[in-house]
N, C-alpha and C. Protein backbone atom coordinates (compact mmCIF):
# COMPACT_ATOMS: atom_id res chain seq x y z
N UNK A 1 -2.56 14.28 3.67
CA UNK A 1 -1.97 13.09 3.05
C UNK A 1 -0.77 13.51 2.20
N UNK A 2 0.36 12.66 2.26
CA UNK A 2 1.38 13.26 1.55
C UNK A 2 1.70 12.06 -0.18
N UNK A 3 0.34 11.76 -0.51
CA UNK A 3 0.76 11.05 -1.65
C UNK A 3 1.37 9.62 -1.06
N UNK A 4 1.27 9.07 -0.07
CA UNK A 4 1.67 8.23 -0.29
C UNK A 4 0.65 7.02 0.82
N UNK A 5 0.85 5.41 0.77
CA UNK A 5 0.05 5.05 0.96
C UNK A 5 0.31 3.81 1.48
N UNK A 6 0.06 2.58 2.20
CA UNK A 6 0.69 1.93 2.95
C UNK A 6 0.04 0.38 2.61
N UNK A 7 0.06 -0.73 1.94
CA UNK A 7 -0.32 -1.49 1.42
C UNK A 7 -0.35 -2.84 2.67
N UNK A 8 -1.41 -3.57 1.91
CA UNK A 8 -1.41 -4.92 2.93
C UNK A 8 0.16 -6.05 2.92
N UNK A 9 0.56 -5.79 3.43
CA UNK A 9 1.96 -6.35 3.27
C UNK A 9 1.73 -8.36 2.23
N UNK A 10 0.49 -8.59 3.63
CA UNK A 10 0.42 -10.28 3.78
C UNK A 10 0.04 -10.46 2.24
N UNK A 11 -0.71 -9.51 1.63
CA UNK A 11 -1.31 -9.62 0.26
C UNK A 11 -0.44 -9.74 -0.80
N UNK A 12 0.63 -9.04 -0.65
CA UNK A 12 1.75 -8.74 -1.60
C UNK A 12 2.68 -10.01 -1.22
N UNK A 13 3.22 -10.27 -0.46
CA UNK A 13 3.83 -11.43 -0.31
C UNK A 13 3.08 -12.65 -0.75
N UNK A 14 2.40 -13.05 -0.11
CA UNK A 14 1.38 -13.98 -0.55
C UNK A 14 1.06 -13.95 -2.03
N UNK A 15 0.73 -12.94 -2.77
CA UNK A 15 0.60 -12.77 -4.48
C UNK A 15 1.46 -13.36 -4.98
N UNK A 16 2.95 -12.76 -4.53
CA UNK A 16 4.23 -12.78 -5.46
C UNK A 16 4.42 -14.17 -5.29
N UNK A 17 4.93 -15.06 -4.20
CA UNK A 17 5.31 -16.31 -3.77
C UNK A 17 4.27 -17.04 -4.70
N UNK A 18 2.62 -16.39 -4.99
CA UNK A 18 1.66 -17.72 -5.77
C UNK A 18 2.48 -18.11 -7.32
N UNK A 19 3.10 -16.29 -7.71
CA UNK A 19 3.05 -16.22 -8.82
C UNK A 19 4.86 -17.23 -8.94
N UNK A 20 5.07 -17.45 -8.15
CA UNK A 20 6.70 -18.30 -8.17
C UNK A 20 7.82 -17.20 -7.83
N UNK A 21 7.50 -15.72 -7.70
CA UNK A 21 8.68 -15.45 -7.88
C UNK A 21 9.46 -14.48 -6.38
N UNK A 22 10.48 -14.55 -6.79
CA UNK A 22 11.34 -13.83 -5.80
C UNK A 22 11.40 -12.77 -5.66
N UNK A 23 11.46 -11.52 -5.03
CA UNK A 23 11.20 -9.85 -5.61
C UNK A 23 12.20 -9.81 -6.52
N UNK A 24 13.20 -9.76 -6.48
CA UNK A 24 14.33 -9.69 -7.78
C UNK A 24 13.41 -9.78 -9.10
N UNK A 25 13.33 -11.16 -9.46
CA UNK A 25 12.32 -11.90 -10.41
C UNK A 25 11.05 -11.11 -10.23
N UNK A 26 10.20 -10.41 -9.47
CA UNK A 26 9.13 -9.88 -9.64
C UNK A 26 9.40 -8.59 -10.55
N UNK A 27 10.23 -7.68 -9.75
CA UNK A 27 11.13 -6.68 -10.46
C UNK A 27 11.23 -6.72 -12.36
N UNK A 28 12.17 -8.20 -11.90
CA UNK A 28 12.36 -8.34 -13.93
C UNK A 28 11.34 -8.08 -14.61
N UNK A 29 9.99 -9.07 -13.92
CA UNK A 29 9.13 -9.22 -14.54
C UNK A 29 8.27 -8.05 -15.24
N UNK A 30 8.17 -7.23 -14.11
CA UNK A 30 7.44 -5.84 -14.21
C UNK A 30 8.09 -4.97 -15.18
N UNK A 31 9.49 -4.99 -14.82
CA UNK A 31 10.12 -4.12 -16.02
C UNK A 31 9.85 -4.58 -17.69
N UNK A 32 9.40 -6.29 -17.40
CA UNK A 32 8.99 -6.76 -18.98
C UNK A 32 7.83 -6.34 -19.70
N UNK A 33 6.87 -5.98 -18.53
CA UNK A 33 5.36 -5.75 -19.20
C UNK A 33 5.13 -4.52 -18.66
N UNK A 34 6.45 -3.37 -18.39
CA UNK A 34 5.87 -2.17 -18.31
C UNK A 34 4.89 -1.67 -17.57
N UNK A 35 5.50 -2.51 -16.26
CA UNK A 35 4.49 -2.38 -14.98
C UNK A 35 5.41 -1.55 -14.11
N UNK A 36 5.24 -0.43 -13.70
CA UNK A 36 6.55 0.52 -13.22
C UNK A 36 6.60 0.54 -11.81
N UNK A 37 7.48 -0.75 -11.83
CA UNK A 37 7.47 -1.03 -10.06
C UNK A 37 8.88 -1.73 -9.74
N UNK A 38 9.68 -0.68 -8.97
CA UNK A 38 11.27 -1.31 -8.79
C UNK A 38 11.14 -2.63 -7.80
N UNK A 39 12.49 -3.30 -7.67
CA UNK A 39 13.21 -4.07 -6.57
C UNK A 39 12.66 -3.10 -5.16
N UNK A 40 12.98 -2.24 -5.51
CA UNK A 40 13.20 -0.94 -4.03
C UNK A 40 11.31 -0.95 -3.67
N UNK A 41 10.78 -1.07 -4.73
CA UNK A 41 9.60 -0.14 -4.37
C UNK A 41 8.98 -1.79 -3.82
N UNK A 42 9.14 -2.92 -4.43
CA UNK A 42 8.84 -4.01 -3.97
C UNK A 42 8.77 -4.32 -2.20
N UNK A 43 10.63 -3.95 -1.81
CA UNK A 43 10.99 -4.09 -0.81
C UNK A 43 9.96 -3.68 -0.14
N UNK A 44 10.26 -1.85 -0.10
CA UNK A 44 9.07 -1.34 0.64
C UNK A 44 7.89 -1.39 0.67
N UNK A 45 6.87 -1.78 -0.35
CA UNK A 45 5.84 -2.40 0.14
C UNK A 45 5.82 -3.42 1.12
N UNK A 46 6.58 -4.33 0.75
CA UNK A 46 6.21 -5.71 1.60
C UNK A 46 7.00 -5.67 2.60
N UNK A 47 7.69 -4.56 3.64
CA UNK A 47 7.96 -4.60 4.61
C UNK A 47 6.92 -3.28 5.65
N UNK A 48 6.18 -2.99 5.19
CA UNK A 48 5.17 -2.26 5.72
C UNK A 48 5.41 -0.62 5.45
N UNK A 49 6.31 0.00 4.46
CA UNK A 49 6.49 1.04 4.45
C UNK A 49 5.83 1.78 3.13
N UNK A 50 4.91 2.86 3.68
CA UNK A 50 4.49 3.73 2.87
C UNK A 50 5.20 3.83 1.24
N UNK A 51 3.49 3.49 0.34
CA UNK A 51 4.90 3.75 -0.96
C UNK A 51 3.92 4.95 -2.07
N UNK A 52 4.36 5.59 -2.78
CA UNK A 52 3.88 6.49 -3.60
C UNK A 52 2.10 6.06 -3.99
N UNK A 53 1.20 6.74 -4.11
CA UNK A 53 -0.29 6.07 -4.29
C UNK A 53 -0.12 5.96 -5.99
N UNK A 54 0.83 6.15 -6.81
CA UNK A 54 1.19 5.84 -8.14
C UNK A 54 1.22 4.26 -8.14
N UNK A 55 2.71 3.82 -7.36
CA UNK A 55 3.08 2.75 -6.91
C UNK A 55 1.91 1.68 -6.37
N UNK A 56 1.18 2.38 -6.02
CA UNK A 56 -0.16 1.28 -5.61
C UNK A 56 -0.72 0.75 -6.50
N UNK A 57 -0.95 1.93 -7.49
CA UNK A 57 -1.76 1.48 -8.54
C UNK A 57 -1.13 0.39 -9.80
N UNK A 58 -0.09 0.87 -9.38
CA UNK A 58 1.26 -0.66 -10.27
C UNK A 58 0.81 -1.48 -10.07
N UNK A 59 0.71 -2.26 -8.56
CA UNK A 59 0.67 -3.09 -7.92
C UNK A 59 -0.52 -3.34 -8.30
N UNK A 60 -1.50 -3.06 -7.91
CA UNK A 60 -3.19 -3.37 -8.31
C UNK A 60 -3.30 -3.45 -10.06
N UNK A 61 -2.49 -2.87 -10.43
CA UNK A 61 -2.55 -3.55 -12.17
C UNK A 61 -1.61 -5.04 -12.06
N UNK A 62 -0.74 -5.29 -11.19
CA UNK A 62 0.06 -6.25 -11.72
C UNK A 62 -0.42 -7.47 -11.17
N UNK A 63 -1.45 -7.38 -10.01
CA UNK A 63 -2.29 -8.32 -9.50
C UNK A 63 -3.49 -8.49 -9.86
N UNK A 64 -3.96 -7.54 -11.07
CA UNK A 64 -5.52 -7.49 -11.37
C UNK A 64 -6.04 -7.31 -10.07
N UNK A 65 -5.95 -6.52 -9.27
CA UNK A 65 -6.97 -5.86 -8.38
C UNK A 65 -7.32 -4.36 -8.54
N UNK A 66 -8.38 -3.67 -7.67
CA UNK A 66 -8.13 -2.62 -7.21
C UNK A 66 -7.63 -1.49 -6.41
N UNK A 67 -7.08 -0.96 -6.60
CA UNK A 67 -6.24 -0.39 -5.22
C UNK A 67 -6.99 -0.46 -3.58
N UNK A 68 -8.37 0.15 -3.51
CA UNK A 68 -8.78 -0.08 -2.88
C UNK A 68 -8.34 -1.60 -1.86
N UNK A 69 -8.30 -2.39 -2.74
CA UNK A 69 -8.26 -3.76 -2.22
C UNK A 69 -6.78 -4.37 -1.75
N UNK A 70 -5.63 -3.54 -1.91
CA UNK A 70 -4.68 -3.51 -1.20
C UNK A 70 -4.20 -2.92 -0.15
N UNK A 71 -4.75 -1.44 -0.44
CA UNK A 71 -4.51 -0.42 0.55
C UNK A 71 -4.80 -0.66 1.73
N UNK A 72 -4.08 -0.30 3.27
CA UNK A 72 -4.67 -0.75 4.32
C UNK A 72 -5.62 0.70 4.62
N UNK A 73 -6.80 0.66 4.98
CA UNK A 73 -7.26 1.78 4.96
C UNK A 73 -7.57 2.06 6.76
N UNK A 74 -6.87 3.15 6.98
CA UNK A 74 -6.90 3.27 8.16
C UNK A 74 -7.84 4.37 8.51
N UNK A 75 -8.52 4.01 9.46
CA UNK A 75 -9.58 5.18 10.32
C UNK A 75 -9.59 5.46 11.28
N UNK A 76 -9.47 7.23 11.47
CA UNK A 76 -9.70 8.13 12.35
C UNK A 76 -10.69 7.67 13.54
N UNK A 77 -10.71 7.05 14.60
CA UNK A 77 -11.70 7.06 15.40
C UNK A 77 -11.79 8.18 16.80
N UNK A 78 -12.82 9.33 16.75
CA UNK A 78 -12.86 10.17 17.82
C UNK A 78 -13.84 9.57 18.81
N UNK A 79 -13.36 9.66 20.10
CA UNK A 79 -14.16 9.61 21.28
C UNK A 79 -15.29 10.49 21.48
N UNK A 80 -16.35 10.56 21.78
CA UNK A 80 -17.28 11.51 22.63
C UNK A 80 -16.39 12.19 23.10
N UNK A 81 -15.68 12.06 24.35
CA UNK A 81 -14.67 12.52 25.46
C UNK A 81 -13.87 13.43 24.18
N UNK A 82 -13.36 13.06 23.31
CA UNK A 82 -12.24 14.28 22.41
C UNK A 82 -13.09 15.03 22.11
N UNK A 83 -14.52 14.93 21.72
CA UNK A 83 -15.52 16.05 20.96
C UNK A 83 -15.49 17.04 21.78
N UNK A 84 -16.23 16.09 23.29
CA UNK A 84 -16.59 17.43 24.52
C UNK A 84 -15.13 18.13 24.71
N UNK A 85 -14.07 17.46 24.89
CA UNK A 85 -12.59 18.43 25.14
C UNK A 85 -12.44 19.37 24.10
N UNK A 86 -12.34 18.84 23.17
CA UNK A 86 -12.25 20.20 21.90
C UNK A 86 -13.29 21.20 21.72
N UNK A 87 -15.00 21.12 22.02
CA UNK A 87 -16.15 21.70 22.38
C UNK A 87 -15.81 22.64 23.37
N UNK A 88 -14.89 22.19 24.51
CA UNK A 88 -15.18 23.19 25.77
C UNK A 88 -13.91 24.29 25.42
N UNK A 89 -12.41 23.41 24.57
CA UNK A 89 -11.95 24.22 24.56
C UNK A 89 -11.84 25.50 23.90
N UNK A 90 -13.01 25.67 22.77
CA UNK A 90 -12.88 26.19 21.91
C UNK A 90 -14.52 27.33 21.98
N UNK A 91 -14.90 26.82 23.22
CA UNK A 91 -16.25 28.29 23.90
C UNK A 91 -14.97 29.08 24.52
């Protein structure tokens, strides 16, 4: 993992628009109550791009959630078929 972490986009949009505001205006806002989350870092969340797991935790303070509960959490699924291939290749 390189520190960084990839958020539910629909969640973050959907939040901001309840709360009235525009990312610009979300931005201001955050910089008012010392919630450390740019314009930039806004963008990239809510266009699906990986953002610092710091940055998550902004976000989950500025929505009263938990990170958990934004994060998209993605899982590894192995086949039987990859076990036995990696099993045979490795007798």
């Amino acid at each position: 993992m390189n520190g960084r972490v990839q958020l539910n986009t629909h969640y973050l949009v959907l939040s901001r628009r309840d709360l009235g505001f525009s990312q610009e205006k979300l931005a201001n806002y955050c910089r008012s109550k010392n919630i450390l989350i740019s314009l930039a870092s806004i963008k990239r969340a809510e266009t699906g791009k990986p953002v610092l797991y710091r940055t998550a935790g902004e976000f989950a303070k500025l929505y009263n959630v938990t990170i958990n509960e934004i994060i998209i959490q993605i899982c590894l699924v192995t086949t039987y078929k990859d076990l036995s291939d990696k099993m045979i290749k490795s007798c």
